[in-house]
Protein backbone atom coordinates (compact mmCIF):
# COMPACT_ATOMS: atom_id res chain seq x y z
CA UNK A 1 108.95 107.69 117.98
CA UNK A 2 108.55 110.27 120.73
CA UNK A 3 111.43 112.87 121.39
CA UNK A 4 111.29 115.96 124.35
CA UNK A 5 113.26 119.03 122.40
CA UNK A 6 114.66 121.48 124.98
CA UNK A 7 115.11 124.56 123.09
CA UNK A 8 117.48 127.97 124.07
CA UNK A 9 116.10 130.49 122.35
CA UNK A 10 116.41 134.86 122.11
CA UNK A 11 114.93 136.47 125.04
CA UNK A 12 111.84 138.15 123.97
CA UNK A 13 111.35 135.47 121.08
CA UNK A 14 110.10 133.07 123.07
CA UNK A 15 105.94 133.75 121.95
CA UNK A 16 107.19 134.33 118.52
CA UNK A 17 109.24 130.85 118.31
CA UNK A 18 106.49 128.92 120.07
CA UNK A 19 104.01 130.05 117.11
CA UNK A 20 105.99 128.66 114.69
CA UNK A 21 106.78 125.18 116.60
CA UNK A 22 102.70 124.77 116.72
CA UNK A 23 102.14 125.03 112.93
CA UNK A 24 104.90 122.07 112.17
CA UNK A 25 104.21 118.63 111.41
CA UNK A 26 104.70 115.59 114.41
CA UNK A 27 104.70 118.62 117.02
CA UNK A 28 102.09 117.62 120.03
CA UNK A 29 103.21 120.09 122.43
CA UNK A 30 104.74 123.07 123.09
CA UNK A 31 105.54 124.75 126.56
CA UNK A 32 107.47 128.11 127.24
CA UNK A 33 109.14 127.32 130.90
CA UNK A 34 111.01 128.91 133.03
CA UNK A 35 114.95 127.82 133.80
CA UNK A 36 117.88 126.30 132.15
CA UNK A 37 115.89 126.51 128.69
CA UNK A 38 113.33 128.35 127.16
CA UNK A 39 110.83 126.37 125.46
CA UNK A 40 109.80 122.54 125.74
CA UNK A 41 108.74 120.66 122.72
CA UNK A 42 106.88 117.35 122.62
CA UNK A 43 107.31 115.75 119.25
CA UNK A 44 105.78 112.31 118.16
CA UNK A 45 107.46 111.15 114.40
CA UNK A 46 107.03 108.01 112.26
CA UNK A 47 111.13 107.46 111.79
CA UNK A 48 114.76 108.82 113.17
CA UNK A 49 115.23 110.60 109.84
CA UNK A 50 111.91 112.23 109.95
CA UNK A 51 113.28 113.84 113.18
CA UNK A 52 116.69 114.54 112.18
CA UNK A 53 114.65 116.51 109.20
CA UNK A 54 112.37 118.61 111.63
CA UNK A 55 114.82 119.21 114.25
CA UNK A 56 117.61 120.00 111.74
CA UNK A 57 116.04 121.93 108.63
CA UNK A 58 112.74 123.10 109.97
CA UNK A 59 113.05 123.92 113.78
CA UNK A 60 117.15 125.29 113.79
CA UNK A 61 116.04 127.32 111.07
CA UNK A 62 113.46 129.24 112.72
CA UNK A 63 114.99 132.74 113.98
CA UNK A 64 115.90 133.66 117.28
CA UNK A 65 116.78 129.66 118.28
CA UNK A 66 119.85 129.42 119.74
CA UNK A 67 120.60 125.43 120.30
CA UNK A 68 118.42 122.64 120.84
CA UNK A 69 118.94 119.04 122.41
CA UNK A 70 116.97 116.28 121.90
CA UNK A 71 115.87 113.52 124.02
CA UNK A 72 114.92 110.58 122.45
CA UNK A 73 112.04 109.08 124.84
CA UNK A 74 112.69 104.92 125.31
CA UNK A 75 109.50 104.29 128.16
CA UNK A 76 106.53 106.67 128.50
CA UNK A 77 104.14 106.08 131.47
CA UNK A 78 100.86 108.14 131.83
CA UNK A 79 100.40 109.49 135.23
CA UNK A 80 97.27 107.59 137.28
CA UNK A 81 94.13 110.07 138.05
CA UNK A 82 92.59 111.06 141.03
């Protein structure tokens, strides 16, 4: 199961917060962006309650997050190549 996490975070924490996303399990990606929220996180777990456990005792625990949503992904297409 795929899910996007669009995280709000302290400013200033953003390299800090992004180092400790990396090191956790079922994380594929993480990108510090610019706009409505801080840092974009790609995560790829086996179940729902393996996510509810990252997102809700690992990844809102980390300092300096401030809220989170999740998006739950239901299609994924891969972009064609050139």
């Amino acid at each position: 199961m795929e899910a996007v996490l669009l995280i709000n975070c302290i400013p200033g924490k953003e390299d800090e917060i992004s180092q400790k996303l990396r090191i956790l399990p079922w994380v594929k990606v993480v990108y510090l962006v610019y706009g409505t929220y801080d840092i974009v996180v790609v995560i790829d777990v086996p179940t729902r309650d393996d996510l509810r456990t990252l997102v809700t005792k690992h990844i809102r625990g980390i300092n300096g997050i401030l809220s989170t949503t999740t998006l739950l992904v239901y299609e994924r297409y891969e972009g064609l190549s050139v």
